[in-house]
Protein backbone atom coordinates (compact mmCIF):
# COMPACT_ATOMS: atom_id res chain seq x y z
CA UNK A 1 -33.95 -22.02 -54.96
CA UNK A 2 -36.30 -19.88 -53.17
CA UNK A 3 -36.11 -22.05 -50.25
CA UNK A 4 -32.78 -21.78 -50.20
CA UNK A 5 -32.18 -18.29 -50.17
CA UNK A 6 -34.63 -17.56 -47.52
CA UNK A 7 -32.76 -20.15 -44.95
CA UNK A 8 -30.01 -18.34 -45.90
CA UNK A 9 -31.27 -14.84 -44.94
CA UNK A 10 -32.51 -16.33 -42.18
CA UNK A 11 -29.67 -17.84 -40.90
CA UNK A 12 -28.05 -14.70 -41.59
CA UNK A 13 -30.44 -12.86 -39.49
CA UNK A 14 -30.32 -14.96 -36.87
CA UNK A 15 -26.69 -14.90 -36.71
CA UNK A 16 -26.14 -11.06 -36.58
CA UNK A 17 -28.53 -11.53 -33.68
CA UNK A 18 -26.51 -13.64 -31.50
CA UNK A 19 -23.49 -11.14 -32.29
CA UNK A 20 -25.69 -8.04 -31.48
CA UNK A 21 -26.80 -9.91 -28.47
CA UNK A 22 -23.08 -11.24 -26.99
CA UNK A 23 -22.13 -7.55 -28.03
CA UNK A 24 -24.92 -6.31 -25.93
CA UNK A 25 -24.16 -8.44 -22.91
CA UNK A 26 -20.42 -7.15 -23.08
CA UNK A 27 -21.63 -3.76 -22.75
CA UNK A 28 -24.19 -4.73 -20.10
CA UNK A 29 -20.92 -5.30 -17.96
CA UNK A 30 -19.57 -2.81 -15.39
CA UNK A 31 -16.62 -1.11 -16.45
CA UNK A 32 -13.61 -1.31 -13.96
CA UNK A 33 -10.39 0.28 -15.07
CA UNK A 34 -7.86 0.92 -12.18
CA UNK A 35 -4.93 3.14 -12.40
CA UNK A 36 -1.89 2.46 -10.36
CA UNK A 37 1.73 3.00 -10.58
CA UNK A 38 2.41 0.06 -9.59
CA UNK A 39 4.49 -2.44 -12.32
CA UNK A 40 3.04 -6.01 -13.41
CA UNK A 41 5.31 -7.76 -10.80
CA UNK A 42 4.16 -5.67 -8.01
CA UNK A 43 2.39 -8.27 -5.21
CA UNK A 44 -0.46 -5.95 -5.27
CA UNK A 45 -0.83 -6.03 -9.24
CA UNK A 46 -0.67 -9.81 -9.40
CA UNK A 47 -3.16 -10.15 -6.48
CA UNK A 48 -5.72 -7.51 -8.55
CA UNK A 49 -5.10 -9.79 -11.77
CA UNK A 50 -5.59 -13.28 -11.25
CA UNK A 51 -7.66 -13.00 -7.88
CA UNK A 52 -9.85 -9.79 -8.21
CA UNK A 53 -10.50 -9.74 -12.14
CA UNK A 54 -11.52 -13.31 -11.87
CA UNK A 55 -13.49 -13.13 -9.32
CA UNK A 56 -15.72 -10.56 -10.66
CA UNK A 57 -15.60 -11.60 -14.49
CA UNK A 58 -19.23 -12.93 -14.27
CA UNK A 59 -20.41 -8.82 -14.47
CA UNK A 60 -17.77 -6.70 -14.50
CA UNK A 61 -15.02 -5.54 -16.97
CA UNK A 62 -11.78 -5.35 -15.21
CA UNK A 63 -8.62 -3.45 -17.30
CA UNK A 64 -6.11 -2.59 -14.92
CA UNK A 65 -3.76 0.00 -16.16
CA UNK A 66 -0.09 -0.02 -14.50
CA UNK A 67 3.03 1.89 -14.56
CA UNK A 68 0.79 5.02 -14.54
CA UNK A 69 0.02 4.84 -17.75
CA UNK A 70 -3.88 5.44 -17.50
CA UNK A 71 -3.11 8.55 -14.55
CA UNK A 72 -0.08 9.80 -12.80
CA UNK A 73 0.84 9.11 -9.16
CA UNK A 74 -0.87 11.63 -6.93
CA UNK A 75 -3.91 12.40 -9.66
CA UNK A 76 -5.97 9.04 -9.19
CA UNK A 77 -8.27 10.29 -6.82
CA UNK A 78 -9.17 13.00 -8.33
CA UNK A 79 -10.26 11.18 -11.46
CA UNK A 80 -12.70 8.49 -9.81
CA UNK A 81 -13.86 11.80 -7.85
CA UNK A 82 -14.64 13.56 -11.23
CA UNK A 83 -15.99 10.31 -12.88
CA UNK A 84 -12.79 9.85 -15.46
CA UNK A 85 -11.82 6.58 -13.52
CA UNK A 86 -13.51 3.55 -11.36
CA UNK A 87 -10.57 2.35 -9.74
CA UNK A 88 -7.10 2.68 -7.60
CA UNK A 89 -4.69 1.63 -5.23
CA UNK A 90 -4.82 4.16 -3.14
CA UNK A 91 -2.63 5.57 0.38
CA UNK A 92 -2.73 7.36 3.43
CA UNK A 93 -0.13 9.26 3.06
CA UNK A 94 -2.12 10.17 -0.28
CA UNK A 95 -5.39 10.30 1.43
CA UNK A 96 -4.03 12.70 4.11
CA UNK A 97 -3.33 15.41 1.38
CA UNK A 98 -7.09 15.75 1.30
CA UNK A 99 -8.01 14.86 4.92
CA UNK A 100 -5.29 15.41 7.57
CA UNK A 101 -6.46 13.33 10.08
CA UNK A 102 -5.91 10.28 7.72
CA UNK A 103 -2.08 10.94 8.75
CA UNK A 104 -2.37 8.67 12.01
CA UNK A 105 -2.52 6.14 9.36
CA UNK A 106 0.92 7.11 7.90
CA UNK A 107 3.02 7.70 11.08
CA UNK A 108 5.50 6.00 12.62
CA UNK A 109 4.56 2.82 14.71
CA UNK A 110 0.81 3.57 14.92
CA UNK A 111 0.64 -0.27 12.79
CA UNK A 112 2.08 -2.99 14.71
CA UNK A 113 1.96 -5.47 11.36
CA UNK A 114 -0.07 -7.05 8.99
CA UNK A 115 -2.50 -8.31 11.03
CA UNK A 116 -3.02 -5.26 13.10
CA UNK A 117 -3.78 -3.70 10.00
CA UNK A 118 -6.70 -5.41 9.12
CA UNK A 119 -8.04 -5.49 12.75
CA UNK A 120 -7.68 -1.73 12.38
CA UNK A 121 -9.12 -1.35 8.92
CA UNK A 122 -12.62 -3.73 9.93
CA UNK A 123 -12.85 -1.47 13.06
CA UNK A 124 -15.65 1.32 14.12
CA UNK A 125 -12.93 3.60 14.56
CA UNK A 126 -12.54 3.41 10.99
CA UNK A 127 -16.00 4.27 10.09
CA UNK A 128 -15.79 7.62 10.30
CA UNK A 129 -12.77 8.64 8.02
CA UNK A 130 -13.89 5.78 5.85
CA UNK A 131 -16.95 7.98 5.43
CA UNK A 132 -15.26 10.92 5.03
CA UNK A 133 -13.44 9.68 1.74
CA UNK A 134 -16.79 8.40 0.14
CA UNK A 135 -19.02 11.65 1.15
CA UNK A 136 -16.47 14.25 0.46
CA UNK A 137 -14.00 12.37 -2.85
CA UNK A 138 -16.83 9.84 -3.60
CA UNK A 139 -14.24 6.69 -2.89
CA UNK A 140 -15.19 3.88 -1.15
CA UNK A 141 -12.23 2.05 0.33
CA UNK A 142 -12.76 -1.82 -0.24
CA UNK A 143 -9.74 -3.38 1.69
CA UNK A 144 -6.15 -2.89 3.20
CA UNK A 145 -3.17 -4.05 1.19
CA UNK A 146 0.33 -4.97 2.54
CA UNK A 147 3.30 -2.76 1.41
CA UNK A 148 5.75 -3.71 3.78
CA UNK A 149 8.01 -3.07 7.19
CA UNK A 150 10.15 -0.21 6.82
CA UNK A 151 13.64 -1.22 8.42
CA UNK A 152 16.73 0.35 10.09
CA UNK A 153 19.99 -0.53 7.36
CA UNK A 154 23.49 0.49 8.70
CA UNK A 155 26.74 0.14 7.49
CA UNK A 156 28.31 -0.56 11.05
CA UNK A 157 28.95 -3.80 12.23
CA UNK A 158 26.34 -4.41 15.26
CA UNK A 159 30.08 -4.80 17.37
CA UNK A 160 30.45 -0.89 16.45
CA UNK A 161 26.68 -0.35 16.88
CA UNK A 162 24.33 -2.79 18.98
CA UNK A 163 20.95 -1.00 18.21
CA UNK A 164 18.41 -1.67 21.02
CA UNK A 165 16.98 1.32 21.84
CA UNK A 166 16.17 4.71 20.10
CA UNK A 167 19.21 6.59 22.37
CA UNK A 168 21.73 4.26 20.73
CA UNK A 169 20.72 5.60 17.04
CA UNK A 170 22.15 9.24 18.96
CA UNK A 171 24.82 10.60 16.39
CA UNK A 172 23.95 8.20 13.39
CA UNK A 173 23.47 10.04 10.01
CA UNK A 174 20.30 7.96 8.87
CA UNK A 175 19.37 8.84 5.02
CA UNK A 176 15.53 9.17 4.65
CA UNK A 177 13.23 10.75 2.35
CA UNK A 178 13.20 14.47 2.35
CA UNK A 179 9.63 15.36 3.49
CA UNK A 180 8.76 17.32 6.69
CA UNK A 181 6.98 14.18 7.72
CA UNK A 182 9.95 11.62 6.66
CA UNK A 183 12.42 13.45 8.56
CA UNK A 184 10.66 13.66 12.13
CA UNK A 185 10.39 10.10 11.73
CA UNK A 186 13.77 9.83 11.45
CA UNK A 187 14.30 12.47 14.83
CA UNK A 188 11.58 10.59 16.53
CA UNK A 189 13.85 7.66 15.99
CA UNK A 190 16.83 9.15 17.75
CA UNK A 191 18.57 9.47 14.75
CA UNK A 192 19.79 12.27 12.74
CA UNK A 193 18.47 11.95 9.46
CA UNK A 194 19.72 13.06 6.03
CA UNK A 195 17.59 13.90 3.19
CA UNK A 196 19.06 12.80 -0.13
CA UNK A 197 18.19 11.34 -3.40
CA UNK A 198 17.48 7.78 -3.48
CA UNK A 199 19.66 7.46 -6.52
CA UNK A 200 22.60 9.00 -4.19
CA UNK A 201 22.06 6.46 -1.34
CA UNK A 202 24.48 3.34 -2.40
CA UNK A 203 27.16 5.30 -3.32
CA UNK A 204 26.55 7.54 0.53
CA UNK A 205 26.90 4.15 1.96
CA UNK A 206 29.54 3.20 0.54
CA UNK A 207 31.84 6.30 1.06
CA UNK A 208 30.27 7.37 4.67
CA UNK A 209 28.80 10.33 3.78
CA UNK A 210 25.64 8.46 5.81
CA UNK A 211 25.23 5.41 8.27
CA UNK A 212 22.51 4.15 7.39
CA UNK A 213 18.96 3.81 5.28
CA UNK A 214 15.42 2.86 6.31
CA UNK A 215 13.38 0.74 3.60
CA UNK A 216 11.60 -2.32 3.52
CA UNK A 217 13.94 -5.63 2.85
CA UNK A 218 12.95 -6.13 -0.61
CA UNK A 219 14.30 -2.11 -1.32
CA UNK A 220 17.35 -3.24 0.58
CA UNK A 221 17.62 -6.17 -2.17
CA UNK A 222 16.55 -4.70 -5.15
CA UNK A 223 18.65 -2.13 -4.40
CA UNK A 224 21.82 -3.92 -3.42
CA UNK A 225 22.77 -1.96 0.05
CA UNK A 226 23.59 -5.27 1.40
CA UNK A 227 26.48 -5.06 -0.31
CA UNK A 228 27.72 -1.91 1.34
CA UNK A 229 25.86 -2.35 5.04
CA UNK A 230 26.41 -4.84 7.72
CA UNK A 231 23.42 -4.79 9.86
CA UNK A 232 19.81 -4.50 9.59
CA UNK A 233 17.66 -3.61 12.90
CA UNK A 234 14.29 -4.95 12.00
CA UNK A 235 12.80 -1.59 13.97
CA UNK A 236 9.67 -2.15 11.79
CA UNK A 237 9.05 1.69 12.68
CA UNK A 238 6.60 1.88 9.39
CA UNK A 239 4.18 -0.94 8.63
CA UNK A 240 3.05 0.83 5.29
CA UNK A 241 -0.13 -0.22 3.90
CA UNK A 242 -2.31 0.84 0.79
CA UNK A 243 -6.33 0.53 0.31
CA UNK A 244 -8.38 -0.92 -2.89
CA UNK A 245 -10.47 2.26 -3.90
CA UNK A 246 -13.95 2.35 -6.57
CA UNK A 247 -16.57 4.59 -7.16
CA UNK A 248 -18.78 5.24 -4.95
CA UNK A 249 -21.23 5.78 -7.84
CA UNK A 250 -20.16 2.83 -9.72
CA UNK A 251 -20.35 1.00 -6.38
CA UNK A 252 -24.00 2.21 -5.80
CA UNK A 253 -25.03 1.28 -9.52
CA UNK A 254 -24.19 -2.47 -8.46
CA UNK A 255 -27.14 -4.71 -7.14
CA UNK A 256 -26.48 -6.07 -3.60
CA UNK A 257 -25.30 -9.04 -5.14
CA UNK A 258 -22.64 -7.46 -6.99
CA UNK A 259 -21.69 -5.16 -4.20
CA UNK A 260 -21.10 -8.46 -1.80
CA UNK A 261 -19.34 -9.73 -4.96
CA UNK A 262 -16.52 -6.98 -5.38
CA UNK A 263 -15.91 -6.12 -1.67
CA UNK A 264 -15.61 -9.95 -1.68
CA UNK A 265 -12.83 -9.97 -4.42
CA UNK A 266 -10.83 -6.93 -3.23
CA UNK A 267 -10.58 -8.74 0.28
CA UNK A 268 -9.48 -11.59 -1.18
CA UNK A 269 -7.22 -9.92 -3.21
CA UNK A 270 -5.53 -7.69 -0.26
CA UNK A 271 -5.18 -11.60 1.81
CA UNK A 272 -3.34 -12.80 -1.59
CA UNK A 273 -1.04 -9.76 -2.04
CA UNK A 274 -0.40 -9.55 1.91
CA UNK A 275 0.34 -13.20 1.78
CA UNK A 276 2.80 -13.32 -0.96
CA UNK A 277 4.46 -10.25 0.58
CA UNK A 278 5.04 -11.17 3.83
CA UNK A 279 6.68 -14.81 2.39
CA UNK A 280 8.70 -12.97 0.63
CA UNK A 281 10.03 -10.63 3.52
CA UNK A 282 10.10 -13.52 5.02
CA UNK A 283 12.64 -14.95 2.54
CA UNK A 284 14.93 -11.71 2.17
CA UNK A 285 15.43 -12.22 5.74
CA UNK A 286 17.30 -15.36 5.35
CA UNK A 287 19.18 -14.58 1.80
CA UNK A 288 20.53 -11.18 3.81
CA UNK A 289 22.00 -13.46 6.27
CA UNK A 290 23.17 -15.49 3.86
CA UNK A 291 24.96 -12.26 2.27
CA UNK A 292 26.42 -11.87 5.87
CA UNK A 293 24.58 -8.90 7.56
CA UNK A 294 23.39 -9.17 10.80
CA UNK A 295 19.69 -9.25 10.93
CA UNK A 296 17.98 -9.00 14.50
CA UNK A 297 15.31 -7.60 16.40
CA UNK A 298 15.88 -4.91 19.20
CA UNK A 299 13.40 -3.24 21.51
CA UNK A 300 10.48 -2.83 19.15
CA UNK A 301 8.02 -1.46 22.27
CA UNK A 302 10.79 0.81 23.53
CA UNK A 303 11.21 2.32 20.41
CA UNK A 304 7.40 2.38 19.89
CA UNK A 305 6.39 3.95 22.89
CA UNK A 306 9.39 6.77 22.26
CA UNK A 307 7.97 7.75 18.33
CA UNK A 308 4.24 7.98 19.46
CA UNK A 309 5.46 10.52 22.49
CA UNK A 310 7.04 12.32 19.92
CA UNK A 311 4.13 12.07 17.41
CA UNK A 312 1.96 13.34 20.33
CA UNK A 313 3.64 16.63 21.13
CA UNK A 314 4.06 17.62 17.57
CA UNK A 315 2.06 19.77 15.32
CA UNK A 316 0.93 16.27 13.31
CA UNK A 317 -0.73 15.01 15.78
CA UNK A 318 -3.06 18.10 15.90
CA UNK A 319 -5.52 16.70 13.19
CA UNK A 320 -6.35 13.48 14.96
CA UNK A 321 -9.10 12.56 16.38
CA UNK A 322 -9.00 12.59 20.30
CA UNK A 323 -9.17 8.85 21.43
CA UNK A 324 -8.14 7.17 17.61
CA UNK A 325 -4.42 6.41 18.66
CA UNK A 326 -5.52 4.42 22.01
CA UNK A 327 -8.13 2.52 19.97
CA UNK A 328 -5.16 1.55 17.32
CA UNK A 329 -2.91 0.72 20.31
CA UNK A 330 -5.84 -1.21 22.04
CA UNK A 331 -6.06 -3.42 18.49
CA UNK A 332 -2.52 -4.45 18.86
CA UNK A 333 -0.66 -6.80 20.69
């Protein structure tokens, strides 16, 4: 009997020390939660879950937190810089809010596509406004995502309106978002563009109050313009792009091993996301033919080299670094 009861304390014992001990090992793991407004579907959110959170189960936590329901849109930032957060998808457009140079990143036809954007990212030139995001907001950028080519949507028939270069968008009311910065795009275009809620946009189409939109394809789908527009000009005058942000002090708590690890992961999760997003352009491409717009290309360089003049002799161009935009072009093709 006494035999008995001590194996039984002991096996008691022994198992409330393998439960302290798993419990202990969760909480030796390194706590990643990333905020993003993203949804689930989002390329970007199913690259972070099943190629990033596997990849770094082995010592880290991941709980990604979408829909913005961890932190709003615009506030991300400033919670990995204050310690409340490890983790974000990140912009440039949101980056430049807090360093204005970073706006190079966000203007019109400075990225040629996805490609260029990773030559770009992995490049010196990068180096130093990398730096200036982990010094100053303690974020180190871990890899460029794919968002998409922003395209030229009209509701003209390309025999009314044969876009080729920027002078033959003179006169068309183009509806784009209503930002200082959205809206010289659309001048540097050639265009005349119309700020107005994106809500507003089908039924503008529709009636003629505007000629056009700019979005990526799957906007133009999810949105249904096709059904209202005739022609897309794939102008690709915005080759948008997010970045994977952490800690820099959760990133400097990891051993060399784990630092390898998690840049590893986020790259591979940008190459997943990019992948799946550019297939699916890809595919819209087709379907909106199928819906019977005309999709084409015109003079991409033309336009190009007609936006960056612009870009050059306004006041954005004031904040960037002398030399950055020939090293971009000098990445491309």
């Amino acid at each position: 009997m006494t035999i008995s009861l001590t194996r039984r304390v002991l096996l008691g014992a022994s198992a409330s020390l393998a439960l302290l001990g798993t419990s202990a090992m969760a909480q030796d793991k390194i706590q990643l939660r990333l905020s993003s407004v993203s949804s689930e579907t989002d390329q970007r959110s199913v690259a972070m879950t099943e190629v990033f959170g596997p990849a770094v189960s082995d010592f880290a936590s991941f709980e990604p937190h979408w829909n913005g329901t961890l932190f709003g849109q615009g506030t991300e930032l400033e919670a990995i810089a204050s310690g409340d957060l490890e983790m974000s998808i990140t912009s440039a457009q949101e980056l430049a809010t807090f360093f204005p140079e970073w706006s190079i990143f966000a203007a019109g036809y400075v990225l040629q596509d996805a490609e260029h954007q990773v030559a770009v990212f992995n490049d010196a030139l990068m180096d130093p406004f990398k730096k200036t995001v982990e010094d100053e907001l303690g974020v180190r950028l871990l890899a460029p995502m794919y968002l998409g080519r922003r395209q030229v949507n009209l509701r003209q028939s390309r025999a009314e309106l044969d876009v080729k270069t920027p002078d033959d968008l003179s006169g068309v009311n183009l509806r784009m978002p209503g930002s200082d910065a959205w809206q010289f795009l659309g001048r540097a275009l050639g265009a005349n563009p119309t700020p107005m809620a994106f809500t507003e946009v089908y039924t503008a189409l529709q009636t003629g109050a505007v000629d056009g939109q700019d979005n990526p394809l799957p906007t133009v789908v999810d949105a249904k313009f096709y059904e209202v527009t005739k022609q897309i000009a794939l102008t690709s005058h915005l080759v948008d792009w997010n970045f994977i942000a952490l800690s820099s002090e959760v990133y400097n708590s990891m051993t060399p091993e784990q630092q390898e690890a998690v840049t590893a992961a986020a790259v591979a999760a940008a190459d997943s996301g990019r992948a799946a997003q550019l297939a699916k352009e890809e595919e819209l491409v087709a379907f909106l033919q199928d819906k019977g717009l005309d999709v084409y290309e015109p003079d991409v360089a033309a336009f190009r080299s007609h936006v960056q003049e612009a870009y050059l002799g306004s006041e954005f161009a004031a904040s960037w670094p002398e030399g950055t935009l020939e090293a971009i072009n000098a990445l491309g093709k």
